[in-house]
Protein backbone atom coordinates (compact mmCIF):
# COMPACT_ATOMS: atom_id res chain seq x y z
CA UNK A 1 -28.39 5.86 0.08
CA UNK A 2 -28.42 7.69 3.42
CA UNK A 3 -29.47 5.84 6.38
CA UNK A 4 -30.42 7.52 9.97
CA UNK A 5 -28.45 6.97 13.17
CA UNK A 6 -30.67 4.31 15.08
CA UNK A 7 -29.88 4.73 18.77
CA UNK A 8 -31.47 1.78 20.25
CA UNK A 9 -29.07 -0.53 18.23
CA UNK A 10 -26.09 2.16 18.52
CA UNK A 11 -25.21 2.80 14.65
CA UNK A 12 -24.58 6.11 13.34
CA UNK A 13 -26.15 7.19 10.16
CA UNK A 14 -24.10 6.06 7.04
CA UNK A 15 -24.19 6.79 3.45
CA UNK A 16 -23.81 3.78 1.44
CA UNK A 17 -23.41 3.40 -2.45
CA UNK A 18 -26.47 1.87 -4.39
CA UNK A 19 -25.98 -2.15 -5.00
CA UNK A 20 -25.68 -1.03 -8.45
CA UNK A 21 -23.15 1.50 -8.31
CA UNK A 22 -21.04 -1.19 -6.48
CA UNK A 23 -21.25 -3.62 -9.26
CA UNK A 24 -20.34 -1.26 -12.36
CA UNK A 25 -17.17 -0.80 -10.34
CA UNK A 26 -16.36 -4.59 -9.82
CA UNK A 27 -17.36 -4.43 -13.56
CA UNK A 28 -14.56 -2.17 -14.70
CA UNK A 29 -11.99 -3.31 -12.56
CA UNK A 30 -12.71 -7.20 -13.44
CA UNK A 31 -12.43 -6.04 -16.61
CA UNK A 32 -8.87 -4.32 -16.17
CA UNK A 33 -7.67 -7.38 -14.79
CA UNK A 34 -8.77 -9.36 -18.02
CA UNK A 35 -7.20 -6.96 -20.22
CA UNK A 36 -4.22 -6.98 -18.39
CA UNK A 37 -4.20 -10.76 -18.18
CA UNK A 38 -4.58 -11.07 -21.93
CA UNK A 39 -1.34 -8.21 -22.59
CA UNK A 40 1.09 -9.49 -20.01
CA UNK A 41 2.70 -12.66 -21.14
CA UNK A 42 5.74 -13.42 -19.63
CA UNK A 43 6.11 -16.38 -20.05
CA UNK A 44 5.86 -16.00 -24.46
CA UNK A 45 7.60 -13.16 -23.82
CA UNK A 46 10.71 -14.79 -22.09
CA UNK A 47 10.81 -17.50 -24.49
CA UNK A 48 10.80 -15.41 -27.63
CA UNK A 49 13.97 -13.48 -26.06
CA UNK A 50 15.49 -17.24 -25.23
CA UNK A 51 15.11 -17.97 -28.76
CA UNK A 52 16.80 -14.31 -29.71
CA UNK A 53 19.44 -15.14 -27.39
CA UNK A 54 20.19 -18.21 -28.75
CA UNK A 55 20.79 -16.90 -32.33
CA UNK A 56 23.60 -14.45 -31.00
CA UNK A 57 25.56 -13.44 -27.75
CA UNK A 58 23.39 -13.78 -24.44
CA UNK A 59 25.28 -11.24 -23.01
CA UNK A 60 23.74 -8.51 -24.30
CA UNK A 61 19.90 -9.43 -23.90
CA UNK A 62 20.91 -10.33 -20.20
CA UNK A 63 19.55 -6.31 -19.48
CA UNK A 64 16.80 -6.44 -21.70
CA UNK A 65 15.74 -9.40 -19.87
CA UNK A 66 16.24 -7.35 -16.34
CA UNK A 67 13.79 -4.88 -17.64
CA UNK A 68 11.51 -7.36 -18.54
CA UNK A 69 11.37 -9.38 -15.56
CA UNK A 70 11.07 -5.45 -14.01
CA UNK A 71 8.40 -4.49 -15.41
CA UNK A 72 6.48 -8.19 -14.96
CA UNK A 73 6.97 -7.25 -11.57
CA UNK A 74 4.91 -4.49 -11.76
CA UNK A 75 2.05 -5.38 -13.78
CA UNK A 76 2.01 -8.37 -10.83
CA UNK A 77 1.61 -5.60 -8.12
CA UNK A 78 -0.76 -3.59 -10.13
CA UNK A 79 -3.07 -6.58 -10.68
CA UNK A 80 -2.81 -7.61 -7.10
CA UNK A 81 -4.10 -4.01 -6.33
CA UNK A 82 -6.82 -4.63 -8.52
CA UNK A 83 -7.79 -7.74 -6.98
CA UNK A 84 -7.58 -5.98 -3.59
CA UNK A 85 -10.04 -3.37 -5.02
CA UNK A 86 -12.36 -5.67 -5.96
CA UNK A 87 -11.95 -7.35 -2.11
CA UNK A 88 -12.94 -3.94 -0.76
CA UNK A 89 -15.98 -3.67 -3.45
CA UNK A 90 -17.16 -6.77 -2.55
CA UNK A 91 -17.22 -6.29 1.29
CA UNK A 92 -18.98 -2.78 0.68
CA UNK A 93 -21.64 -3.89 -1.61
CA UNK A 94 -22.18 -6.77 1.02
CA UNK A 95 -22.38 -3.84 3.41
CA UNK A 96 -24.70 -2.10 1.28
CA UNK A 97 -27.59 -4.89 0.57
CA UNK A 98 -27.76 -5.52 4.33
CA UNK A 99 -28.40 -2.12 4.67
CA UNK A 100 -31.39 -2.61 2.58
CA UNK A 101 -32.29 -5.30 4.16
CA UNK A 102 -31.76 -7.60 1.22
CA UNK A 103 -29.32 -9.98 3.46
């Protein structure tokens, strides 16, 4: 949606995303986040390597275990980019319904 320049209350014009546009995205990231929520387990997957350790030497799961606390790491900072996605869709499609007046 385009809307004009208004000089009397000094905003330029601005092209803003529908409402509903807005929301598919929050849609599809939300649902990222669930499906990576469901997949990344750390804490079942930590204890099923405890329980591995326990049967042998600890020693050599102690790397496996790096990796894995690695790459939990990650999937942490990708879902907190995610959430700050869905921060920045929020604020726009706030933006965008009081552009149409709706707020």
């Amino acid at each position: 949606m385009f809307v004009s320049a208004n000089v009397y209350e000094g905003t330029p014009s601005r092209l803003y995303r529908s409402p509903c546009e807005i929301r598919r995205d929050i849609k599809v990231i939300s649902k990222q986040i669930k499906e990576a929520d469901e997949m990344l387990s750390v804490r079942n997957i930590l204890v099923e390597m405890i329980h591995e350790c326990s049967k042998g030497e600890p020693e050599k799961w102690i790397t496996e275990l790096e990796e894995i606390v690695c790459e939990a790491r990650h999937s942490y900072e990708s879902l907190k980019r995610l959430e700050g996605a869905i921060d920045d869709l929020s604020e726009e499609l706030e933006e965008s319904l009081c552009a149409l007046g709706l707020r």
